[in-house]
N, C-alpha and C. Protein backbone atom coordinates (compact mmCIF):
# COMPACT_ATOMS: atom_id res chain seq x y z
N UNK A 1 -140.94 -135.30 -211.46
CA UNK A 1 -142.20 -135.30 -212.18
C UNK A 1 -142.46 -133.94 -212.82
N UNK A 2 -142.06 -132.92 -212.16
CA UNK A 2 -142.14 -131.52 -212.47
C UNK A 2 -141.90 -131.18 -213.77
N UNK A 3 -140.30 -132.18 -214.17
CA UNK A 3 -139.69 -131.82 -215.43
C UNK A 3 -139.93 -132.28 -216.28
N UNK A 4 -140.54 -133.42 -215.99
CA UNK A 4 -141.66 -134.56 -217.15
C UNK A 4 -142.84 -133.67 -217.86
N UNK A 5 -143.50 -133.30 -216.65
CA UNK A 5 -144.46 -131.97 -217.04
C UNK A 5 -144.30 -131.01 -218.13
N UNK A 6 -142.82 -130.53 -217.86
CA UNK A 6 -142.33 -129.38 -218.51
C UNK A 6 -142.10 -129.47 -219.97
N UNK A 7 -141.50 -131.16 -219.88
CA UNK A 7 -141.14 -131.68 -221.44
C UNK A 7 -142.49 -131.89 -222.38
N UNK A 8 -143.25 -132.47 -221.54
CA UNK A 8 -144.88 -132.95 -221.85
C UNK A 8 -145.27 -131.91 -222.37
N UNK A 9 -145.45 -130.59 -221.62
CA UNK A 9 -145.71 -129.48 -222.19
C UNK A 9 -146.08 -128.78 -223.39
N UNK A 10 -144.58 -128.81 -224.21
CA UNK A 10 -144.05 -129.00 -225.02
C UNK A 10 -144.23 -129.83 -226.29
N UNK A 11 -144.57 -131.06 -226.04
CA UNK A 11 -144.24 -132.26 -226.80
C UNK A 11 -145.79 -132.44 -226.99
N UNK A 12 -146.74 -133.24 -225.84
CA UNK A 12 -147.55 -133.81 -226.03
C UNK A 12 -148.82 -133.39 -224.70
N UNK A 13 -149.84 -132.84 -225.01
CA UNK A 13 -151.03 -132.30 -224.46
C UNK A 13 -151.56 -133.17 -223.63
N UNK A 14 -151.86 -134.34 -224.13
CA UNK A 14 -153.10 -135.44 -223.86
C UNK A 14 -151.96 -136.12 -222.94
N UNK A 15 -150.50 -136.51 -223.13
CA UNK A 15 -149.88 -136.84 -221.95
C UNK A 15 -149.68 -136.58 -220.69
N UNK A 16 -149.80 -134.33 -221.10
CA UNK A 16 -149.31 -133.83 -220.14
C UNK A 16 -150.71 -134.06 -219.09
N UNK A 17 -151.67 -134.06 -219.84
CA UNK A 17 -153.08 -134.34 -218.81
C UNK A 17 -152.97 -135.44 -217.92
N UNK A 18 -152.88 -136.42 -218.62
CA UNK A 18 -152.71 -138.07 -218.12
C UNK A 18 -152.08 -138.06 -217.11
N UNK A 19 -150.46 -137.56 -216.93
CA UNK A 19 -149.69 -137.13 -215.83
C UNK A 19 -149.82 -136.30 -214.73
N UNK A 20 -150.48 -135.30 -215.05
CA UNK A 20 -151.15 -134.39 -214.41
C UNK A 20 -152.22 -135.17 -213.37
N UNK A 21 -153.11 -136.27 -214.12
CA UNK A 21 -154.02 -136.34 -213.52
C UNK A 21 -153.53 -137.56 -212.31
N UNK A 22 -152.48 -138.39 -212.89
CA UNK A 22 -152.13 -139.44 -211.98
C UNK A 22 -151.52 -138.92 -210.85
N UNK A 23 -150.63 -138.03 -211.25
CA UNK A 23 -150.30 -137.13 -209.87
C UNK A 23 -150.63 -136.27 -208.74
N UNK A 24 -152.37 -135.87 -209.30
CA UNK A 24 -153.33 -135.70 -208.64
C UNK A 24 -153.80 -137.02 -207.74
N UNK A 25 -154.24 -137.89 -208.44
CA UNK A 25 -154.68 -139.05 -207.75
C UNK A 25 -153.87 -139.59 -206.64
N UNK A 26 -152.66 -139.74 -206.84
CA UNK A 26 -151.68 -140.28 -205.87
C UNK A 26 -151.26 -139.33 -204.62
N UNK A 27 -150.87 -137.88 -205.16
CA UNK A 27 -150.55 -136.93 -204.38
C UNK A 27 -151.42 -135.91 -203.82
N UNK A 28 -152.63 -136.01 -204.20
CA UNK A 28 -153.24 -135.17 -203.96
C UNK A 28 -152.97 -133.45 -204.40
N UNK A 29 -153.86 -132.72 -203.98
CA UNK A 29 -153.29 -131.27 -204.71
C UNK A 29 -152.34 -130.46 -204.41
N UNK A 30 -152.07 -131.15 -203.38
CA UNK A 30 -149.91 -130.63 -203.23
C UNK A 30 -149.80 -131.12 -203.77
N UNK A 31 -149.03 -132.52 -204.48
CA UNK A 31 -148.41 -133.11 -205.07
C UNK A 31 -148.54 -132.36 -206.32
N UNK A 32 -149.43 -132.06 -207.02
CA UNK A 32 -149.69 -131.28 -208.20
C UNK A 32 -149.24 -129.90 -207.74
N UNK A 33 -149.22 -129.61 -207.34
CA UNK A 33 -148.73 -128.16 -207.19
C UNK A 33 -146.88 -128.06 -206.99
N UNK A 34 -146.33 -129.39 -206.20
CA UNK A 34 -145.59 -129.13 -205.68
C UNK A 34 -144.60 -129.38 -207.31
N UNK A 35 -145.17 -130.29 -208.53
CA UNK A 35 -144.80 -130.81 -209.37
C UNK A 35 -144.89 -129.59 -210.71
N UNK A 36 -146.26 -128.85 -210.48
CA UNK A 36 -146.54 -127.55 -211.23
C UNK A 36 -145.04 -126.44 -210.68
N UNK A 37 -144.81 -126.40 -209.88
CA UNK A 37 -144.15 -125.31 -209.01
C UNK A 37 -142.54 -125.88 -209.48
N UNK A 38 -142.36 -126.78 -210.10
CA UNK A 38 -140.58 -127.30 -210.85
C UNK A 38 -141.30 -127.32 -212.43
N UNK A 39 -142.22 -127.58 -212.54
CA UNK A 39 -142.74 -127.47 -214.11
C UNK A 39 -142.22 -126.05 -214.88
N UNK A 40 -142.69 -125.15 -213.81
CA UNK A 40 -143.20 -124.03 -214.20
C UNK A 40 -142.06 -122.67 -213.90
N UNK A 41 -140.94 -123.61 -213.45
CA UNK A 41 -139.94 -122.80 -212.92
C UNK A 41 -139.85 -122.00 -211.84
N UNK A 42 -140.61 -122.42 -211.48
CA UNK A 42 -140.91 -121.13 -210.28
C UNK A 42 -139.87 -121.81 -208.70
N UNK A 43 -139.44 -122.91 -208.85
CA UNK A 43 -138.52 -123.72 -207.71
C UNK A 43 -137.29 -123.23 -208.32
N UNK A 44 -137.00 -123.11 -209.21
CA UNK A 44 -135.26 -121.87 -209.71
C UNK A 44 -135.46 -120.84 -209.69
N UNK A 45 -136.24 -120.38 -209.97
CA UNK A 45 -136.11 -118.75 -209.68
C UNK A 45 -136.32 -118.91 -208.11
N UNK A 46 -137.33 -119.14 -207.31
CA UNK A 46 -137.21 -119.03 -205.48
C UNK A 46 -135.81 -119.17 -204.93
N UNK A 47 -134.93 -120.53 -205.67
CA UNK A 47 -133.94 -121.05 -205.33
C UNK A 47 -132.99 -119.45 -205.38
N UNK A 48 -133.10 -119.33 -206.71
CA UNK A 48 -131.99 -117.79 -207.04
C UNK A 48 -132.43 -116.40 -206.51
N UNK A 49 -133.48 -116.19 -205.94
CA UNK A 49 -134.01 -115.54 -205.51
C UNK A 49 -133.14 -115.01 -204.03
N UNK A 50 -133.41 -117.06 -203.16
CA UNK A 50 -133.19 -116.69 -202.04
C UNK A 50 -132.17 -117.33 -201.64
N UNK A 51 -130.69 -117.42 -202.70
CA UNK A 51 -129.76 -117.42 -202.56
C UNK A 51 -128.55 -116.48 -201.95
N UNK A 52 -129.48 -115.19 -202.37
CA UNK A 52 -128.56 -114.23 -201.66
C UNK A 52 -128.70 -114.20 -200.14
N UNK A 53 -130.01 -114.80 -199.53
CA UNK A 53 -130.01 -114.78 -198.15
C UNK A 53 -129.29 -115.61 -197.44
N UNK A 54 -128.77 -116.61 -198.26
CA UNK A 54 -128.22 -117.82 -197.43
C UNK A 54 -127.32 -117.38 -196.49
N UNK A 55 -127.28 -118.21 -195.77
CA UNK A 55 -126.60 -117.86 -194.57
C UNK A 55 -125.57 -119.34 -194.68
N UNK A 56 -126.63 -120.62 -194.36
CA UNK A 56 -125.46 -121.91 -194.45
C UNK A 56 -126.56 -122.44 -194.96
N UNK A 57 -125.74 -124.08 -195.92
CA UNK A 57 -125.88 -124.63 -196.84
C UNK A 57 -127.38 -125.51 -195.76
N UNK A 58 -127.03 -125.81 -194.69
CA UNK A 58 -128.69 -126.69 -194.21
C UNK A 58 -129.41 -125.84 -193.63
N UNK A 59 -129.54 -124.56 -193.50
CA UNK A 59 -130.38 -123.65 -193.67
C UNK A 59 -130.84 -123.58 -194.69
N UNK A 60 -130.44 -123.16 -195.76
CA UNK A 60 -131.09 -123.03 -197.34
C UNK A 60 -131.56 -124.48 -197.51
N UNK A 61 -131.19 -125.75 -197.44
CA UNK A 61 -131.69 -126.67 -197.19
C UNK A 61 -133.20 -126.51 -196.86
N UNK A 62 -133.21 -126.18 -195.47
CA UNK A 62 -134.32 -126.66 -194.47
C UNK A 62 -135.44 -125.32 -195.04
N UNK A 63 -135.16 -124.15 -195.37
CA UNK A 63 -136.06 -123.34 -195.95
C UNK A 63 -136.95 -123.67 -197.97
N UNK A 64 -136.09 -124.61 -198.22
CA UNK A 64 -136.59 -125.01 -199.60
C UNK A 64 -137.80 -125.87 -199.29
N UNK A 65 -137.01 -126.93 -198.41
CA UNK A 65 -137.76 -128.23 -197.72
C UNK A 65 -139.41 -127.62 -197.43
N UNK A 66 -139.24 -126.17 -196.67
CA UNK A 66 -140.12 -125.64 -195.88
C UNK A 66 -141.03 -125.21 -196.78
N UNK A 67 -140.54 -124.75 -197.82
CA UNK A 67 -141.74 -124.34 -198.70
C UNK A 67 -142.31 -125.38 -199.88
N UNK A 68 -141.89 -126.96 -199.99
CA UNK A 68 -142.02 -127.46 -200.80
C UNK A 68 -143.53 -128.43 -199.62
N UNK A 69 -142.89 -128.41 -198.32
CA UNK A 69 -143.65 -128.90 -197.43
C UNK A 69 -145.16 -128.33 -197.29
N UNK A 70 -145.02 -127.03 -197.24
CA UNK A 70 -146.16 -125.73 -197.39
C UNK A 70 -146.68 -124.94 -198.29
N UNK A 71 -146.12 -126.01 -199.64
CA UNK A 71 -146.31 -125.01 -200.84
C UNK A 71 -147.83 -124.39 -200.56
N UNK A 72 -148.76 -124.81 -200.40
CA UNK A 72 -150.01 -124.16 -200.57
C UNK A 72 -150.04 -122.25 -199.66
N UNK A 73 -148.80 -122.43 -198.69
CA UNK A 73 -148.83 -121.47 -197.75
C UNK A 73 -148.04 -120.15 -199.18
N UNK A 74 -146.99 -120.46 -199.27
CA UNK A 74 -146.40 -119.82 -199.81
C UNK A 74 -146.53 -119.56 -201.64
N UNK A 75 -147.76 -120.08 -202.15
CA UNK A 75 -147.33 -120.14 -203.44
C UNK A 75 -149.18 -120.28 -203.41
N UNK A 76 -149.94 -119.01 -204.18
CA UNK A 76 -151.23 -118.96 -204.67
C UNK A 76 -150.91 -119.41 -206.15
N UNK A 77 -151.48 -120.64 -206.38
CA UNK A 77 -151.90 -121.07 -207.63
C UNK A 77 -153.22 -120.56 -208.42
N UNK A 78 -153.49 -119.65 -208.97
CA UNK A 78 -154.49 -119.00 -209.77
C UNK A 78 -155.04 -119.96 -210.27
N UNK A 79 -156.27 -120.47 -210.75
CA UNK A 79 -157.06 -121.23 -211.51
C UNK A 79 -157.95 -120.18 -212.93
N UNK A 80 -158.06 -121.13 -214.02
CA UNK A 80 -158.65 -120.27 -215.16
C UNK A 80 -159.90 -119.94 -214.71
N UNK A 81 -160.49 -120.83 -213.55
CA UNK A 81 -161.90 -120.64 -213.09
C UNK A 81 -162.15 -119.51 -211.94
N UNK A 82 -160.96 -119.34 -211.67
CA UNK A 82 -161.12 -117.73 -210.74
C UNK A 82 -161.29 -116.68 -211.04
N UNK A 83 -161.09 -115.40 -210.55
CA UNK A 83 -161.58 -113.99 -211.26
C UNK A 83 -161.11 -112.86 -210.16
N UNK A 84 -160.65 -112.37 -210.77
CA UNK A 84 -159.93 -111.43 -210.21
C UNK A 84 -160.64 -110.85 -208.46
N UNK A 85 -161.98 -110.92 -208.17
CA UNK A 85 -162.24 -110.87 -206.81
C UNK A 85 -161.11 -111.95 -205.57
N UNK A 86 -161.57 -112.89 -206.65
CA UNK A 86 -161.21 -114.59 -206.04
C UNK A 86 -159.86 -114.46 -205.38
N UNK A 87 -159.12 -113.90 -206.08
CA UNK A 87 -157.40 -114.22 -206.58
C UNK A 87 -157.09 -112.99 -205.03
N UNK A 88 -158.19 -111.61 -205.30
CA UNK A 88 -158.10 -110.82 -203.78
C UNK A 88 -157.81 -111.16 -202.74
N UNK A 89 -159.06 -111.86 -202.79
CA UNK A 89 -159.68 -112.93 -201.39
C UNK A 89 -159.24 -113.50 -200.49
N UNK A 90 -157.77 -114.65 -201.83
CA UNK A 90 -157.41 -115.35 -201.50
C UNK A 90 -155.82 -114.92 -200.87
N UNK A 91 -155.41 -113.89 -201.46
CA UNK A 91 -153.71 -112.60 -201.05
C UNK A 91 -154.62 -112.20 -200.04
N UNK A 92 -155.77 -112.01 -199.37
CA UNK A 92 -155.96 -111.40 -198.46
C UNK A 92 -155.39 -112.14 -197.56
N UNK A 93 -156.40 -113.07 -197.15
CA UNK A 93 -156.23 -114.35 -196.33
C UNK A 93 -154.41 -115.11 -196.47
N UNK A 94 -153.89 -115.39 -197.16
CA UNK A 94 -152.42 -115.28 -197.60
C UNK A 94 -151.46 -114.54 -197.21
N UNK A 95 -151.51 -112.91 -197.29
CA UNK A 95 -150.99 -112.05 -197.22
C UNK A 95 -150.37 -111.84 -195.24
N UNK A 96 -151.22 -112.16 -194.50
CA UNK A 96 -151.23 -112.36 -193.31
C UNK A 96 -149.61 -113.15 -192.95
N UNK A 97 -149.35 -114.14 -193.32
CA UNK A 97 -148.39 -115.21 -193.23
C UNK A 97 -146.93 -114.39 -193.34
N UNK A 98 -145.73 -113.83 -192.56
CA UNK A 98 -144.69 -113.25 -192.73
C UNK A 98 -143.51 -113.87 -193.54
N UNK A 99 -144.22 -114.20 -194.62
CA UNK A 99 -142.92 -115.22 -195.98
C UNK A 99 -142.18 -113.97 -195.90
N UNK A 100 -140.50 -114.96 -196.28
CA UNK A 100 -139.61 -113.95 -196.86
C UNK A 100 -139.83 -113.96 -198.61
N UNK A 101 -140.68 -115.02 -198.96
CA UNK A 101 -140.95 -114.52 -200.58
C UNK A 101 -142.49 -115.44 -200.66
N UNK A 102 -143.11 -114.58 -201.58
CA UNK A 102 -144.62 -114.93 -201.69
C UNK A 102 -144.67 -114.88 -203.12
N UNK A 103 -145.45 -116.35 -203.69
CA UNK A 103 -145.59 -116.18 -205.08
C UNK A 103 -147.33 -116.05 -205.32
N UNK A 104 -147.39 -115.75 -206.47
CA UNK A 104 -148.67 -115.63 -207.11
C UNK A 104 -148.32 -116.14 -208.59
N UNK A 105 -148.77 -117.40 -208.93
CA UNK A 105 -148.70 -118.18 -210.01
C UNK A 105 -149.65 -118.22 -210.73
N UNK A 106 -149.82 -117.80 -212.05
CA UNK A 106 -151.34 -118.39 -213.13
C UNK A 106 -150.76 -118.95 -214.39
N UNK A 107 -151.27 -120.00 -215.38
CA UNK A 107 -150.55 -120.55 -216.24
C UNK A 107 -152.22 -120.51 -217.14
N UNK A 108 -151.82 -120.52 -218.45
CA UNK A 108 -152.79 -120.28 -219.12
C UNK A 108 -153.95 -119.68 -219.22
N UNK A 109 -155.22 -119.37 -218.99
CA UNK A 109 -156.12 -118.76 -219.19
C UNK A 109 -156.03 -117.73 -217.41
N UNK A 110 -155.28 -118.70 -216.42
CA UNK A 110 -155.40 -117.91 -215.37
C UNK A 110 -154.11 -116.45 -215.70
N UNK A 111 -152.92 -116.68 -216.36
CA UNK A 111 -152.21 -115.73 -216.62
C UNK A 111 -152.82 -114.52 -217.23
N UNK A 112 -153.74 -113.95 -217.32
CA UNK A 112 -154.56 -113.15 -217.72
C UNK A 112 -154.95 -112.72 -216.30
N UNK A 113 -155.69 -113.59 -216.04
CA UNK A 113 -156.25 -113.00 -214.08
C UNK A 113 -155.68 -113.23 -213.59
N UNK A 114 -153.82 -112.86 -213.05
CA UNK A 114 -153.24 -112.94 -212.43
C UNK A 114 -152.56 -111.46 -212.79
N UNK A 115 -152.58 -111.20 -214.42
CA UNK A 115 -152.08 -109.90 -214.85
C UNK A 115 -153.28 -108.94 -214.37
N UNK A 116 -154.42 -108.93 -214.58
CA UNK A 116 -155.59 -108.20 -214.34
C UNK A 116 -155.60 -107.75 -212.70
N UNK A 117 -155.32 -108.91 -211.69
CA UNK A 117 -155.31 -108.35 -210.27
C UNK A 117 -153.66 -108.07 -209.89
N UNK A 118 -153.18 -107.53 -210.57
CA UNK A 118 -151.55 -106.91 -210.37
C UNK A 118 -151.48 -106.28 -209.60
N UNK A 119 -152.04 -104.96 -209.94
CA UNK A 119 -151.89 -103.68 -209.21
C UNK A 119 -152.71 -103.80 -207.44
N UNK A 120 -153.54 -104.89 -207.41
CA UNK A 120 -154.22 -104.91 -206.45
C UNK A 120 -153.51 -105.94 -205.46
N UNK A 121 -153.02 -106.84 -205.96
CA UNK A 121 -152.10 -107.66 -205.22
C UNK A 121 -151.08 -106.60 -204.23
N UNK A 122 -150.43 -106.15 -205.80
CA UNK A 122 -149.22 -105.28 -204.89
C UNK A 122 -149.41 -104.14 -203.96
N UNK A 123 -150.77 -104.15 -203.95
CA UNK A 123 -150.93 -103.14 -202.27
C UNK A 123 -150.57 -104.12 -201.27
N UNK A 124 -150.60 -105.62 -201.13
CA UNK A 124 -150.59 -106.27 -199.73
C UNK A 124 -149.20 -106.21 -199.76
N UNK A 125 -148.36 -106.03 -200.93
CA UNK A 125 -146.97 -106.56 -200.68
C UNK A 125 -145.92 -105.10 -200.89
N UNK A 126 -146.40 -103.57 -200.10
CA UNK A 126 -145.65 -102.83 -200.53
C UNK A 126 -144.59 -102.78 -200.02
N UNK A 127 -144.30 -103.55 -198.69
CA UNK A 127 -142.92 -103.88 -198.07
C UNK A 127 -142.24 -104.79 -198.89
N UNK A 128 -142.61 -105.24 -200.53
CA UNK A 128 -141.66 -106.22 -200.79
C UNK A 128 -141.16 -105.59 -202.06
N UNK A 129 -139.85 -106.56 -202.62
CA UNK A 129 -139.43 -106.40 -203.89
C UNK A 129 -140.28 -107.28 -204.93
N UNK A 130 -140.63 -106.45 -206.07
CA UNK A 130 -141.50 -107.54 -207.44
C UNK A 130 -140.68 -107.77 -208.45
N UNK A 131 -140.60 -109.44 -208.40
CA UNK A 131 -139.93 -109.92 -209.90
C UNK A 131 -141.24 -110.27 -210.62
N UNK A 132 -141.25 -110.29 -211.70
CA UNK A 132 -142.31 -110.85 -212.50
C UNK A 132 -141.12 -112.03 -213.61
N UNK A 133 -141.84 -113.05 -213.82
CA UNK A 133 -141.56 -113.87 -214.68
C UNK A 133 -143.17 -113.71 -215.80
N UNK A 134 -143.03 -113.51 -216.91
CA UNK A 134 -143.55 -113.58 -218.21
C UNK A 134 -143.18 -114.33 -219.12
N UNK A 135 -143.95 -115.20 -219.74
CA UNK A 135 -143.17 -115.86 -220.29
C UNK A 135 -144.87 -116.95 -221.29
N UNK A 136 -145.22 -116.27 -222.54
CA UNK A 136 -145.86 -117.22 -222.79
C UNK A 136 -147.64 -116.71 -222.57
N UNK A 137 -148.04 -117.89 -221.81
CA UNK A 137 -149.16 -118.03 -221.15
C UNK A 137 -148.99 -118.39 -219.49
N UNK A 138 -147.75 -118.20 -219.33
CA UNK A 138 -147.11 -118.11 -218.07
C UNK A 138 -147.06 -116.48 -217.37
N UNK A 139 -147.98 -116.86 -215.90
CA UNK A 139 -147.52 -115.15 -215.24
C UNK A 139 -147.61 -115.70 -213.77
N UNK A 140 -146.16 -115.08 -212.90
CA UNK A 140 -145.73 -115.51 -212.32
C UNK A 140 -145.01 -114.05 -211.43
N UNK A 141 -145.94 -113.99 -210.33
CA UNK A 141 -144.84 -112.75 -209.54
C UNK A 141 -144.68 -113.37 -208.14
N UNK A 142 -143.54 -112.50 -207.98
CA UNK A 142 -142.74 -112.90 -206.71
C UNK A 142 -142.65 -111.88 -205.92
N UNK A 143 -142.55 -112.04 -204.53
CA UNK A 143 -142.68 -111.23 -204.23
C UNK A 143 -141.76 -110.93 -202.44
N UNK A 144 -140.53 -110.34 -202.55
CA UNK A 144 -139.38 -110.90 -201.61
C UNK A 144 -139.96 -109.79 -200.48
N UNK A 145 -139.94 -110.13 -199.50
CA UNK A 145 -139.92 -109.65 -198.19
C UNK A 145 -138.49 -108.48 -197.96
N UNK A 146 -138.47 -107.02 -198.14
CA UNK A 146 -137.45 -106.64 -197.31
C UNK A 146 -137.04 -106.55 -196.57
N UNK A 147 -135.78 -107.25 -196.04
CA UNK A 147 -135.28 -107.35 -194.48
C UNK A 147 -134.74 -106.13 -194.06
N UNK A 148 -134.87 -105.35 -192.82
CA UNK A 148 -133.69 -104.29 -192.61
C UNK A 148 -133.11 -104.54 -191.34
């Protein structure tokens, strides 16, 4: 459904809503998220991310599983209706959780307040490495746990 999204995107607005919204209805707001989160690329880059950690193939397995299961744990979805306190608030409460990678996602009007609370995010995460994906009206950081 993710990639339907992605094409929709692209192609047709009023579809991508329609889809959006049925997948809400059925799945509730994981399901939308979990479908935003392959839309939006952010399930290939995690994948390539945390490829170098692999160890064995149903490990990497069971850790994808784990975060597709918990996306809400591991993956702050920004809303256009939040504001940079909000987005704090919410990495506060978040930040707690020992992920080996933590995303912070905003797509359209939220990619703005996701760029705006940057610098404030990355105080919770100074033990980690930052990728940023840019791309658009797409803003998207990652944020890997260093192991030693």
């Amino acid at each position: 459904m993710g990639l339907i999204l992605r094409k929709l995107e692209e192609e047709d607005k009023d579809r991508l809503a329609n889809l959006r919204d049925k997948i809400y209805r059925k799945y509730d707001i994981k399901g939308l998220h979990i479908a935003q989160f392959v839309q939006n690329g952010i399930l290939n880059r995690y994948i390539g991310i945390s490829i170098d950690e692999m160890t064995t193939l149903d490990k990497f397995q069971e850790d994808i599983l784990k975060v597709l299961h918990n996306i809400d744990k591991y993956v702050l979805f920004v809303e256009g209706t939040d504001n940079s306190s909000m987005v704090i608030q919410k990495v506060t409460v978040m930040s707690v959780y020992d992920l080996p990678i933590f995303i912070v996602s905003g797509i359209g009007s939220a990619a703005d307040i996701v760029k705006e609370s940057e610098d404030r995010i990355k105080e919770f995460f100074q033990s980690c490495e930052l990728e940023k994906m840019s791309k658009g009206k797409k803003e998207i950081l990652f944020f890997k746990r260093i192991r030693i």
